[in-house]
PDB file of N, CA and C in Angstrom:
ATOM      1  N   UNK A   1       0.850  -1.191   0.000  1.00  0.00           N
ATOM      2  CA  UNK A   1       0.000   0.000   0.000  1.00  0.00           C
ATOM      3  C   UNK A   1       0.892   1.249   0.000  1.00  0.00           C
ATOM      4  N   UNK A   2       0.820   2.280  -1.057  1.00  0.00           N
ATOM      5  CA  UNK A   2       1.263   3.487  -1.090  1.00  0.00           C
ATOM      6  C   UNK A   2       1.010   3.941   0.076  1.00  0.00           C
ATOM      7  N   UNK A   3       2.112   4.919   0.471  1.00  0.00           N
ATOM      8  CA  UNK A   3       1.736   6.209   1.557  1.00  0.00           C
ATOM      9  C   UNK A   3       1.735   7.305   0.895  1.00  0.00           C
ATOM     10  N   UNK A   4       0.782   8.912   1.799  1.00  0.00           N
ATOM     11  CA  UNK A   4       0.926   9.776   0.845  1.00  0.00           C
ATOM     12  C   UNK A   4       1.751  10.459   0.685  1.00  0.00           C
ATOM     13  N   UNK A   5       3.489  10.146   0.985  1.00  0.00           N
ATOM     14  CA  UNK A   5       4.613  10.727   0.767  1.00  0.00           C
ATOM     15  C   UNK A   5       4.929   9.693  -0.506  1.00  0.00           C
ATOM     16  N   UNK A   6       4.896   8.602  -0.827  1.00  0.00           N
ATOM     17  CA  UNK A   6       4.660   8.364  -2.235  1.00  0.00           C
ATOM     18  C   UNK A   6       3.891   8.498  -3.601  1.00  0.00           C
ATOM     19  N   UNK A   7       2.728   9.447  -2.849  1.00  0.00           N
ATOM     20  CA  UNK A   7       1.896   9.710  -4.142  1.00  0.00           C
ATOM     21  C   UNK A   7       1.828  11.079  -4.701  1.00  0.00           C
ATOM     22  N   UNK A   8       2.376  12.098  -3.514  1.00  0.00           N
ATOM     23  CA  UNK A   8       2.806  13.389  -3.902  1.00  0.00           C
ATOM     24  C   UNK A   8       4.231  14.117  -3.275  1.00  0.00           C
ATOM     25  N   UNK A   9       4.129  14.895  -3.973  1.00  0.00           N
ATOM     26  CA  UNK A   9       5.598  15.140  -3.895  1.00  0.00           C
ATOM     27  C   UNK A   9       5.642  16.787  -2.745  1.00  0.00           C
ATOM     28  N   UNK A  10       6.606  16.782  -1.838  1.00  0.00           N
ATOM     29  CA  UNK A  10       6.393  17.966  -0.892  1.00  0.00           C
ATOM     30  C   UNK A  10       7.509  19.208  -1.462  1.00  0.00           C
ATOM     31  N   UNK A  11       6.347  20.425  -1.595  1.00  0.00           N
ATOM     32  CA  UNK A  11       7.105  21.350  -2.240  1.00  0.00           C
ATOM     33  C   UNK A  11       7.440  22.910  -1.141  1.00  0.00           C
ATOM     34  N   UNK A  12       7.758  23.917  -1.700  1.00  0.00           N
ATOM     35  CA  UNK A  12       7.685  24.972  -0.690  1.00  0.00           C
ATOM     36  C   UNK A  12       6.405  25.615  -1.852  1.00  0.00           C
ATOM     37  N   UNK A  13       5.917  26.629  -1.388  1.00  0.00           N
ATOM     38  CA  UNK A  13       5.216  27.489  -2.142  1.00  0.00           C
ATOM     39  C   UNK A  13       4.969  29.068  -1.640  1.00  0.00           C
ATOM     40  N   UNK A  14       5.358  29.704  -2.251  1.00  0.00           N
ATOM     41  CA  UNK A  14       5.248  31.803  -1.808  1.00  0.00           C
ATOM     42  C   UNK A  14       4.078  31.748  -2.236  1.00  0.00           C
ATOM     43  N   UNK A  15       2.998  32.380  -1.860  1.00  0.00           N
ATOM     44  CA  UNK A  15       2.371  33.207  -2.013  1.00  0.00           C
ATOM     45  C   UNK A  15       2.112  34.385  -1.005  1.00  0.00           C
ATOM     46  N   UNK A  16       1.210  35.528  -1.779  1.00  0.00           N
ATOM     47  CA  UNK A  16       1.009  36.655  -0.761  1.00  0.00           C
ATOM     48  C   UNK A  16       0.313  36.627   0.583  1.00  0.00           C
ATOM     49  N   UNK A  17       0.461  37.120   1.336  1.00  0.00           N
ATOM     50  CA  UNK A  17      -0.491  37.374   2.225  1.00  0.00           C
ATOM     51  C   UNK A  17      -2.132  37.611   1.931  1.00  0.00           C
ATOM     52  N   UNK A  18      -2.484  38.017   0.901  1.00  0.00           N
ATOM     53  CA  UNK A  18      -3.545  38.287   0.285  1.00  0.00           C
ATOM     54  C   UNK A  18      -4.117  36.984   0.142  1.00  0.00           C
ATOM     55  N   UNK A  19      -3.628  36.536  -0.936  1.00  0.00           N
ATOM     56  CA  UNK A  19      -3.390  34.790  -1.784  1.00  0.00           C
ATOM     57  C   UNK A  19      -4.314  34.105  -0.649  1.00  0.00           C
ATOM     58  N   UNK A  20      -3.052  34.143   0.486  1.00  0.00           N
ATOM     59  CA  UNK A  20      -3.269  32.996   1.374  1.00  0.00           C
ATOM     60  C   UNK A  20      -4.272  33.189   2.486  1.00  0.00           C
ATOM     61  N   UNK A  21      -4.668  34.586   2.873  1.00  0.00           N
ATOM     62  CA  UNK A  21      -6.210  34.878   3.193  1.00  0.00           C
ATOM     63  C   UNK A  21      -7.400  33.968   2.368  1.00  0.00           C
ATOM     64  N   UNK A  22      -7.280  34.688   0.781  1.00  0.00           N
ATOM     65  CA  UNK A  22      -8.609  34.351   0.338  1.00  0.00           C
ATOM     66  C   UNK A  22      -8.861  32.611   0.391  1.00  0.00           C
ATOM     67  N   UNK A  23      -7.523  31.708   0.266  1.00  0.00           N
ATOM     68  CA  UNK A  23      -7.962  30.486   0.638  1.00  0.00           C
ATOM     69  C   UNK A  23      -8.179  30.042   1.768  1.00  0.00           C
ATOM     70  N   UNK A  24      -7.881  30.367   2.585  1.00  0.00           N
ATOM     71  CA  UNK A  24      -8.519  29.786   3.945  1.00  0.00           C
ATOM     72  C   UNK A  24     -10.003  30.652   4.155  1.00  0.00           C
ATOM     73  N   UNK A  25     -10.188  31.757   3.609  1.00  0.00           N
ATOM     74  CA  UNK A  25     -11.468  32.546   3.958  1.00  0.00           C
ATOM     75  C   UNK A  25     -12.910  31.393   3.305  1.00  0.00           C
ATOM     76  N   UNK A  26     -12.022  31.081   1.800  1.00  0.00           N
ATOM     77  CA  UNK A  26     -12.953  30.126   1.105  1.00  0.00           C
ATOM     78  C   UNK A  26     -13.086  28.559   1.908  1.00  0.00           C
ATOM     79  N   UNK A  27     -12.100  28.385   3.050  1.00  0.00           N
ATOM     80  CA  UNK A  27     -12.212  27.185   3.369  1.00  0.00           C
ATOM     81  C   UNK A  27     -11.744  25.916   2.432  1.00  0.00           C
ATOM     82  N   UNK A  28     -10.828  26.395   1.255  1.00  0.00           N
ATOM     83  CA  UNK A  28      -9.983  25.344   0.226  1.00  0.00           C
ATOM     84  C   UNK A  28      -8.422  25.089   1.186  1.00  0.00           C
ATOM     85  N   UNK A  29      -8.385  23.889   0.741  1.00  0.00           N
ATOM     86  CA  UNK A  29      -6.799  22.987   1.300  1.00  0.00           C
ATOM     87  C   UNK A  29      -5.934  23.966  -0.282  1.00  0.00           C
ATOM     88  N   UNK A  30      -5.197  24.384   0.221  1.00  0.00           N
ATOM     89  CA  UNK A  30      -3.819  25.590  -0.488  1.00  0.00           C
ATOM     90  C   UNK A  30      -3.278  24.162  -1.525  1.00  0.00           C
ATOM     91  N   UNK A  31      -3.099  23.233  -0.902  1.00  0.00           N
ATOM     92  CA  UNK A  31      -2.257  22.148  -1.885  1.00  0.00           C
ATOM     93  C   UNK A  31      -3.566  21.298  -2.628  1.00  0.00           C
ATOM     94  N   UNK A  32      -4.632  21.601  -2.379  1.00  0.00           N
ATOM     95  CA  UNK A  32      -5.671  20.761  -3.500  1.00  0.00           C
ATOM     96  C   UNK A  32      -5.725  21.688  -4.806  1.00  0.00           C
ATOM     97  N   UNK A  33      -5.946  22.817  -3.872  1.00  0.00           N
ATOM     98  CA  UNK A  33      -6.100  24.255  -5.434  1.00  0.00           C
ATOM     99  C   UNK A  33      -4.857  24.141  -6.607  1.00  0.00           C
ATOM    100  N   UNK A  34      -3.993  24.004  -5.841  1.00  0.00           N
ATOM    101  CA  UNK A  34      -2.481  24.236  -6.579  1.00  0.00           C
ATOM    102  C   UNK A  34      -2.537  22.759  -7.493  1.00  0.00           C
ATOM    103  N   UNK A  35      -2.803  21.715  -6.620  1.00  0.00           N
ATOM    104  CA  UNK A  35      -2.710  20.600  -7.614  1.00  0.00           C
ATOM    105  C   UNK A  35      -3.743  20.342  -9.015  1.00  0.00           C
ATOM    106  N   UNK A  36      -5.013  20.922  -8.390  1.00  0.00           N
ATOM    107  CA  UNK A  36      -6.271  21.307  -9.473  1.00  0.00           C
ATOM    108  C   UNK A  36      -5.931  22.281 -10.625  1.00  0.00           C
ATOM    109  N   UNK A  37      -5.375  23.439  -9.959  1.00  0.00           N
ATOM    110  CA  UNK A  37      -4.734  24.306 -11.051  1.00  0.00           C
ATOM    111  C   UNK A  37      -3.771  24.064 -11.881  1.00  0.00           C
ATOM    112  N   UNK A  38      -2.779  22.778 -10.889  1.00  0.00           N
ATOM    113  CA  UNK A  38      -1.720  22.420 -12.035  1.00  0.00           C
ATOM    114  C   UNK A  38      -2.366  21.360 -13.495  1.00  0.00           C
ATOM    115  N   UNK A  39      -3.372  20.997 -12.381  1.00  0.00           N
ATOM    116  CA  UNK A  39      -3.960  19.724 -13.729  1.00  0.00           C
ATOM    117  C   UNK A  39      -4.943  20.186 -15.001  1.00  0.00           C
ATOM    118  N   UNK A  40      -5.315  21.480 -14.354  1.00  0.00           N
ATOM    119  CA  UNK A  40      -6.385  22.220 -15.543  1.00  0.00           C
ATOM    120  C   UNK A  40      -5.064  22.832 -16.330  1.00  0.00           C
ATOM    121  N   UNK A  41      -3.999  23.164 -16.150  1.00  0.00           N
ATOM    122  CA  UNK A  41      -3.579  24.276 -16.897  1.00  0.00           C
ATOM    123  C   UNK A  41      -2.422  23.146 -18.017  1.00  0.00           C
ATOM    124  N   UNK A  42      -2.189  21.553 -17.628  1.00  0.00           N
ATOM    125  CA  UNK A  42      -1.609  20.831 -18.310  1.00  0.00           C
ATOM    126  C   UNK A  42      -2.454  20.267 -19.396  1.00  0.00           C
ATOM    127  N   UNK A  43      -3.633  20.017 -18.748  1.00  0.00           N
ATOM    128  CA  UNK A  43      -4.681  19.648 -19.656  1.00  0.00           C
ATOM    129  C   UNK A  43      -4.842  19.661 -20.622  1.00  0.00           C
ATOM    130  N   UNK A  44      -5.289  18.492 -21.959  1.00  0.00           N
ATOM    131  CA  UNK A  44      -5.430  18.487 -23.397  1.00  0.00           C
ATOM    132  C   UNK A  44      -6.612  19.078 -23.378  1.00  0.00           C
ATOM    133  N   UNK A  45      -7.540  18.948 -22.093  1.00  0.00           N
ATOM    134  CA  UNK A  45      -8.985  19.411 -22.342  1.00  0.00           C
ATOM    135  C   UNK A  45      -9.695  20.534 -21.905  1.00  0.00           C
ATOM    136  N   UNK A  46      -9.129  21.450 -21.182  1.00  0.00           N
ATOM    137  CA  UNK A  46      -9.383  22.242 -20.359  1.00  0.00           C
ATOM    138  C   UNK A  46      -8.504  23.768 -20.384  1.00  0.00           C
ATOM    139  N   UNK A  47      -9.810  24.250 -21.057  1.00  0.00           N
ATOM    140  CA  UNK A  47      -9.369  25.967 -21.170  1.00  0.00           C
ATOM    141  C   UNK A  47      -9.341  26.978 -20.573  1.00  0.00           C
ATOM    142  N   UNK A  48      -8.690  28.003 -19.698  1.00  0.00           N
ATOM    143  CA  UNK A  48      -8.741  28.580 -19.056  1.00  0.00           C
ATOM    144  C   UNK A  48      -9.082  30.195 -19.404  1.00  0.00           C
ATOM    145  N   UNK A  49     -10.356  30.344 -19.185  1.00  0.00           N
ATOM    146  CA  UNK A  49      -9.924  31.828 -19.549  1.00  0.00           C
ATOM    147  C   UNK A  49     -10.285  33.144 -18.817  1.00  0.00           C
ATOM    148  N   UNK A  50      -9.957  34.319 -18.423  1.00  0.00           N
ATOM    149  CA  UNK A  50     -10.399  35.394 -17.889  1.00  0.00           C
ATOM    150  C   UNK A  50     -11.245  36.333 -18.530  1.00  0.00           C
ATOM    151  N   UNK A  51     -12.213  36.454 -17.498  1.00  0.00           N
ATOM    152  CA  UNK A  51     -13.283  37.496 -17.549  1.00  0.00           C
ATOM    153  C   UNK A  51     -13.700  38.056 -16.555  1.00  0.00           C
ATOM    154  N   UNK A  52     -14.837  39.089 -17.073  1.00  0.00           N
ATOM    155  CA  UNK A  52     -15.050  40.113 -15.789  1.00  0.00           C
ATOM    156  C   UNK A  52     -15.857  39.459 -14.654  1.00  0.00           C
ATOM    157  N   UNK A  53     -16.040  40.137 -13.905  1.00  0.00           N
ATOM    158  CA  UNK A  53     -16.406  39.918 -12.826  1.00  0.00           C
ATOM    159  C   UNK A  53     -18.098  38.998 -12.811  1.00  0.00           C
ATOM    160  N   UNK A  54     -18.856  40.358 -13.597  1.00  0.00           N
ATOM    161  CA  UNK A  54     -19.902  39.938 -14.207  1.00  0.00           C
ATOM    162  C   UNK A  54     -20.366  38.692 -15.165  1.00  0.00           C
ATOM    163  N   UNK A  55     -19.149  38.814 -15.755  1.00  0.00           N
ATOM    164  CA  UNK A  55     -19.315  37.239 -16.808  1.00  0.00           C
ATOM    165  C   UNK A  55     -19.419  36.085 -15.788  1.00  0.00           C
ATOM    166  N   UNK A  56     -18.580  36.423 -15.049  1.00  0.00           N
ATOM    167  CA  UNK A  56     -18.108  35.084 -13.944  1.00  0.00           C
ATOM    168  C   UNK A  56     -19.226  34.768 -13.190  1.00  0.00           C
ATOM    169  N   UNK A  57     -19.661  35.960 -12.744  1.00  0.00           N
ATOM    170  CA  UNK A  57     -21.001  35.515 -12.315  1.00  0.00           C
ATOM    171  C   UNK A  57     -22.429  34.962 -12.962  1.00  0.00           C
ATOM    172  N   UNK A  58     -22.751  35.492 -14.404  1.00  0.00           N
ATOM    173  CA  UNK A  58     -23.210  35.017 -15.174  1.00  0.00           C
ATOM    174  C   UNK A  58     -23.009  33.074 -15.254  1.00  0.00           C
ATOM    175  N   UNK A  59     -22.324  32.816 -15.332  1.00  0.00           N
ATOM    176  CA  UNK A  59     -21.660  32.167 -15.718  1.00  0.00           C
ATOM    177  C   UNK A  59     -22.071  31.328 -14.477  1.00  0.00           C
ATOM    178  N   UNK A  60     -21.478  31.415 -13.622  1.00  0.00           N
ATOM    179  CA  UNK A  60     -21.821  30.577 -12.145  1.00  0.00           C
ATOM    180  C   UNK A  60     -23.005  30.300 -12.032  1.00  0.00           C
ATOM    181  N   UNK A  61     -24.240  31.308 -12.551  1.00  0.00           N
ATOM    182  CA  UNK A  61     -25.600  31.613 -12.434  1.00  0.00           C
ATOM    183  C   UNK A  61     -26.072  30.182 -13.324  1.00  0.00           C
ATOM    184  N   UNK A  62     -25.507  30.266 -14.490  1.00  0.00           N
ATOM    185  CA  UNK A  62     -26.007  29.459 -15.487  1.00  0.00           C
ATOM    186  C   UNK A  62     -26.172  27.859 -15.042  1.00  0.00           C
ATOM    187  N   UNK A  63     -24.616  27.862 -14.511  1.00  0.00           N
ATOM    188  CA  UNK A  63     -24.330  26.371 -14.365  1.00  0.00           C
ATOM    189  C   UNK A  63     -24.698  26.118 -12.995  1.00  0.00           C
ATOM    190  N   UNK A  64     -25.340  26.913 -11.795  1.00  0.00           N
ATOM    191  CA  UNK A  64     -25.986  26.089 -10.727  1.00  0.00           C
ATOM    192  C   UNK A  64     -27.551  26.168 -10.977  1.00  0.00           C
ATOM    193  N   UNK A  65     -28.070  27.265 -11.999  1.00  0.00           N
ATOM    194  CA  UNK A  65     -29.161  26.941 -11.835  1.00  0.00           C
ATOM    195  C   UNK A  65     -29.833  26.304 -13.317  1.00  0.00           C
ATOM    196  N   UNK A  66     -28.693  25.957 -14.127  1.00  0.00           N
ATOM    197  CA  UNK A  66     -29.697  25.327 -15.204  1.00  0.00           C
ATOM    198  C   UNK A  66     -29.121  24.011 -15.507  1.00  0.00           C
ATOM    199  N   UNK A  67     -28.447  23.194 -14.725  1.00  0.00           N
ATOM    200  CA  UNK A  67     -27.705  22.062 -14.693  1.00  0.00           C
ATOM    201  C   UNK A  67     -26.619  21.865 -15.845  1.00  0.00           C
ATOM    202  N   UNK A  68     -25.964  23.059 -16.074  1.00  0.00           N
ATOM    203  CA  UNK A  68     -25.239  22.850 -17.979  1.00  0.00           C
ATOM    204  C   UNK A  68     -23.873  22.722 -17.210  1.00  0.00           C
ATOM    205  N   UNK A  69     -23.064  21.656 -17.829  1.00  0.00           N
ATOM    206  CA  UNK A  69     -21.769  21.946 -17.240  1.00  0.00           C
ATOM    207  C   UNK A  69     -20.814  22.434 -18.602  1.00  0.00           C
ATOM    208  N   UNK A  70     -19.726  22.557 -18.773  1.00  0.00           N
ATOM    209  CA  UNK A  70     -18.985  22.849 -19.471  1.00  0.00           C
ATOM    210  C   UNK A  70     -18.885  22.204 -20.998  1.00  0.00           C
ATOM    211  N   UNK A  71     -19.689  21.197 -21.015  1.00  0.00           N
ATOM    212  CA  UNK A  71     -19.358  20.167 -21.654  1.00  0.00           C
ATOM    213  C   UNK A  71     -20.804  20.687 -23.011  1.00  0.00           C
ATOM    214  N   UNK A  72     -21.801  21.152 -22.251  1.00  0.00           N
ATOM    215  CA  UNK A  72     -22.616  21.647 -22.289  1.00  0.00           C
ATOM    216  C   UNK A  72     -22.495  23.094 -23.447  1.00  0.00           C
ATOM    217  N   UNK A  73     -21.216  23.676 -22.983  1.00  0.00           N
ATOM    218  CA  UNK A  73     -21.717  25.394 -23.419  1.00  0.00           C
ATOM    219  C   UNK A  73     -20.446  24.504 -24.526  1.00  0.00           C
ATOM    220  N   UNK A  74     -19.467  23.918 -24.636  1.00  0.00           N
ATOM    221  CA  UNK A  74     -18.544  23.614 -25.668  1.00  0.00           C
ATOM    222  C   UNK A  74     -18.731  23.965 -26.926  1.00  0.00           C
ATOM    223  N   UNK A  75     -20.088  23.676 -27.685  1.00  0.00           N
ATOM    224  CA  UNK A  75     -20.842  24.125 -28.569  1.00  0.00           C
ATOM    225  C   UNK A  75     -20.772  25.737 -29.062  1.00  0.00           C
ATOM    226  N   UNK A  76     -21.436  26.244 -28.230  1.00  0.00           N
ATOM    227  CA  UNK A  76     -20.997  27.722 -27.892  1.00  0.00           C
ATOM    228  C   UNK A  76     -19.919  28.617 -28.030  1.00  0.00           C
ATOM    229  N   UNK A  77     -19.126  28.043 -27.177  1.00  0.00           N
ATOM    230  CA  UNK A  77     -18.008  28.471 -27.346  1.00  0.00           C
ATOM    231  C   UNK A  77     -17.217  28.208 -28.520  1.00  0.00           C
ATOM    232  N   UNK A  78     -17.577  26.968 -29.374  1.00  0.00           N
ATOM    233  CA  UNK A  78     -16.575  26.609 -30.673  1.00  0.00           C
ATOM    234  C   UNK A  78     -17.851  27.959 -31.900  1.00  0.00           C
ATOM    235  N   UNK A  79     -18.454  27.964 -31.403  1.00  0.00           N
ATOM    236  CA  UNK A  79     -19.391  29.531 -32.476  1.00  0.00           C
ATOM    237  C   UNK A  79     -18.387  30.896 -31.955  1.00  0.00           C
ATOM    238  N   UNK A  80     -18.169  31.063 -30.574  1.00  0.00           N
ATOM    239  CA  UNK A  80     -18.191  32.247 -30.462  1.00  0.00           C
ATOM    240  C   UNK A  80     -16.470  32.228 -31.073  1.00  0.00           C
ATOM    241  N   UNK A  81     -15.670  31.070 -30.964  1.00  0.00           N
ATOM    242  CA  UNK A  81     -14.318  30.970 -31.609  1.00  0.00           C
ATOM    243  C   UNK A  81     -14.582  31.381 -33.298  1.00  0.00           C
ATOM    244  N   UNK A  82     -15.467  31.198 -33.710  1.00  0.00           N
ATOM    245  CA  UNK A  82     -15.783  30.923 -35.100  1.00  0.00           C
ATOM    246  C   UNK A  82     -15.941  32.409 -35.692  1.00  0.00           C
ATOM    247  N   UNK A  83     -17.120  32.910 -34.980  1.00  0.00           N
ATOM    248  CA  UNK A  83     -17.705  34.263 -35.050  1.00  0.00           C
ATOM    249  C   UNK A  83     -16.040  34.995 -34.922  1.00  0.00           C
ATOM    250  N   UNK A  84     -15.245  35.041 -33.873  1.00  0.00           N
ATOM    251  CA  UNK A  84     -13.923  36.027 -33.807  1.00  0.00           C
ATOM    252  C   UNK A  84     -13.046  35.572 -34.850  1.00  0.00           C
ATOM    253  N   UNK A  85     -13.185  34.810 -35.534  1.00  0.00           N
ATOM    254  CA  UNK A  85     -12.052  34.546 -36.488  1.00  0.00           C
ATOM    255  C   UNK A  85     -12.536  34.757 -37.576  1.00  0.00           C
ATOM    256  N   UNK A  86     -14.256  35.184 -37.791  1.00  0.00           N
ATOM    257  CA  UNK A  86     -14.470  36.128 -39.057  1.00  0.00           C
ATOM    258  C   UNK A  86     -14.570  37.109 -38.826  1.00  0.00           C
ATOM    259  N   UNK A  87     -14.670  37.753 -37.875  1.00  0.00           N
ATOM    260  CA  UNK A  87     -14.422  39.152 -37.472  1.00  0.00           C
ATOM    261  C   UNK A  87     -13.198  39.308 -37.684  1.00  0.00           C
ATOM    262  N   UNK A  88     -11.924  38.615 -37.502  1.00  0.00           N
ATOM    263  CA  UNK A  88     -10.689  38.863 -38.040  1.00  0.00           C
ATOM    264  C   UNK A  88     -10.843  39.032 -39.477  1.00  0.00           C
ATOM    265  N   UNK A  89     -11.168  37.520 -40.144  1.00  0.00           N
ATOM    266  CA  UNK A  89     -11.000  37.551 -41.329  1.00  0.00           C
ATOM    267  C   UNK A  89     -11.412  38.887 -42.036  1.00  0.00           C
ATOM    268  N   UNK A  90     -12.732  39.514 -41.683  1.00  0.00           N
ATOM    269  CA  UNK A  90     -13.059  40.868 -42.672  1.00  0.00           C
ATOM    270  C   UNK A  90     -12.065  41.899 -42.347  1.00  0.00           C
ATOM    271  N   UNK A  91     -11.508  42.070 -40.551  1.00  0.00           N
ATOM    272  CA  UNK A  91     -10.685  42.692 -41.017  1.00  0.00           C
ATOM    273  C   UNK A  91      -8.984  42.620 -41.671  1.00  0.00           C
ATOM    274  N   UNK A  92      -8.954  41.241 -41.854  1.00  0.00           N
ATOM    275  CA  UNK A  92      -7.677  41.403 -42.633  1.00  0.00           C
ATOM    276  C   UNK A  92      -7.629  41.669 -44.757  1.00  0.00           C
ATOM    277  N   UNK A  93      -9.326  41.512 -44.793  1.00  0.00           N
ATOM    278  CA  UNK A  93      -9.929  41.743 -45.873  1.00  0.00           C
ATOM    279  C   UNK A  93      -9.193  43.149 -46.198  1.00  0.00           C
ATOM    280  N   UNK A  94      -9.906  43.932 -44.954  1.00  0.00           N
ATOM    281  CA  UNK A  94      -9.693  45.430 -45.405  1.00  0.00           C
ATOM    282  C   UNK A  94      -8.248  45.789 -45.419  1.00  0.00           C
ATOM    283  N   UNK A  95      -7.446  45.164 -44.579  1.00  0.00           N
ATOM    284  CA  UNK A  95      -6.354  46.132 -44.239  1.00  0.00           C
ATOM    285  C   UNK A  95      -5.199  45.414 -45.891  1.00  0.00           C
ATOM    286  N   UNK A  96      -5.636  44.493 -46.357  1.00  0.00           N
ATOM    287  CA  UNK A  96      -5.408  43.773 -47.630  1.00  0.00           C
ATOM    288  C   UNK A  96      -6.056  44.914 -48.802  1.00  0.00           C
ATOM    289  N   UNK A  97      -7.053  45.155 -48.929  1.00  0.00           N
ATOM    290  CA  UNK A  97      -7.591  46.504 -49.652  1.00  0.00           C
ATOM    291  C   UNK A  97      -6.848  47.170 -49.936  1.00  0.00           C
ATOM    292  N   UNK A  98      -6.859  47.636 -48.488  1.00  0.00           N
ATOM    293  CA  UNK A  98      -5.586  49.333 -48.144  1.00  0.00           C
ATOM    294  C   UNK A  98      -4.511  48.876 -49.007  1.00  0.00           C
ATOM    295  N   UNK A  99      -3.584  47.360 -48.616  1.00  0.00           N
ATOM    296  CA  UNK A  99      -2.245  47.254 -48.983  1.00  0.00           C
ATOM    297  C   UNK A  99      -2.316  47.567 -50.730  1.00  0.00           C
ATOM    298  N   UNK A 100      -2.994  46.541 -51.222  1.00  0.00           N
ATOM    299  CA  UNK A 100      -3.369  46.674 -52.969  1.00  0.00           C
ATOM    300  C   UNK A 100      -3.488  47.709 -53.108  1.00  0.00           C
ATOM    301  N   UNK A 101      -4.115  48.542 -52.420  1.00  0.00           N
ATOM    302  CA  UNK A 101      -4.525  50.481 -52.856  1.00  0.00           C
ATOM    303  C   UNK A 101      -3.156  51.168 -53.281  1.00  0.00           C
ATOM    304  N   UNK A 102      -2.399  50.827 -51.840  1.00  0.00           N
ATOM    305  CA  UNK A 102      -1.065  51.743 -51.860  1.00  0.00           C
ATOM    306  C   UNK A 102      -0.325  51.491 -53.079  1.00  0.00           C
ATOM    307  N   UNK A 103      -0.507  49.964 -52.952  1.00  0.00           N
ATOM    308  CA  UNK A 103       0.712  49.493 -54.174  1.00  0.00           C
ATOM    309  C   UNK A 103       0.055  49.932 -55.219  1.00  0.00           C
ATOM    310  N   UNK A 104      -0.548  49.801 -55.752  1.00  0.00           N
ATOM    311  CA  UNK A 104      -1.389  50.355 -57.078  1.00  0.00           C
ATOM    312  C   UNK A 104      -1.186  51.856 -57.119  1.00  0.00           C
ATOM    313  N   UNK A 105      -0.962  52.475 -56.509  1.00  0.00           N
ATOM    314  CA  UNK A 105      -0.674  53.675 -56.079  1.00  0.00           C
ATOM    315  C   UNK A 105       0.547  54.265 -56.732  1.00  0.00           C
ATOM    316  N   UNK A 106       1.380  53.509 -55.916  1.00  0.00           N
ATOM    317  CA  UNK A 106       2.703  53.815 -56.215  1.00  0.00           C
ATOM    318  C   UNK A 106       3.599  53.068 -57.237  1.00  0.00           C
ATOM    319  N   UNK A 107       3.046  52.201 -58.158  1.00  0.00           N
ATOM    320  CA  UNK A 107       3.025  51.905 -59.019  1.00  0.00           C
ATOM    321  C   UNK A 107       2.752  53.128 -60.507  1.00  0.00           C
ATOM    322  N   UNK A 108       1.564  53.359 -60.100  1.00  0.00           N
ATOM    323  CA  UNK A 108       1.373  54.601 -61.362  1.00  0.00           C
ATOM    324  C   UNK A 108       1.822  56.013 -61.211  1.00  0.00           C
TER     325      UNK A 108
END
């Protein structure tokens, strides 16, 4: 039988005074977060991303009160990836315009 000095490894860790308030305020173990965070951020499957305050809450809203988990909005999110990369595309349309303009330009 493993012990749990064989199944994880003992590290030091800094954080702020701040940091280390808000986890004990939340009542989280400091070395579960860190290990959770290390495993979301290695992850083939799992995207991390920042938003406001409001989104976040949105967001929290959604998934305790309409049972959707992540797996759920995936859909969504591969549109709203879709939607920003034609919003790029038109504008690299234009700034392609401009370039042909100049050169045509300075050509004649």
């Amino acid at each position: 039988m493993k012990k749990a000095e064989d199944k994880f490894k003992r590290v030091n860790l800094l954080i702020r005074p701040e940091q280390h308030e808000m986890v004990m305020d939340a009542g989280l173990s400091l070395s579960g977060l860190v290990r959770d965070l290390l495993d979301d951020r290695f992850s083939d499957t799992t995207v991390t991303l920042c938003v406001s305050s409001e989104t976040r809450a949105l967001y929290d809203h959604i998934v305790s009160n309409f049972g959707a988990s992540d797996g759920d909005l995936e859909s969504f999110f591969v549109e709203a990836l879709d939607s920003f990369l034609e919003s790029k595309r038109c504008d690299i349309d234009e700034l392609r315009k401009e370039l042909k303009k100049r050169n045509t330009t300075k050509r004649s």
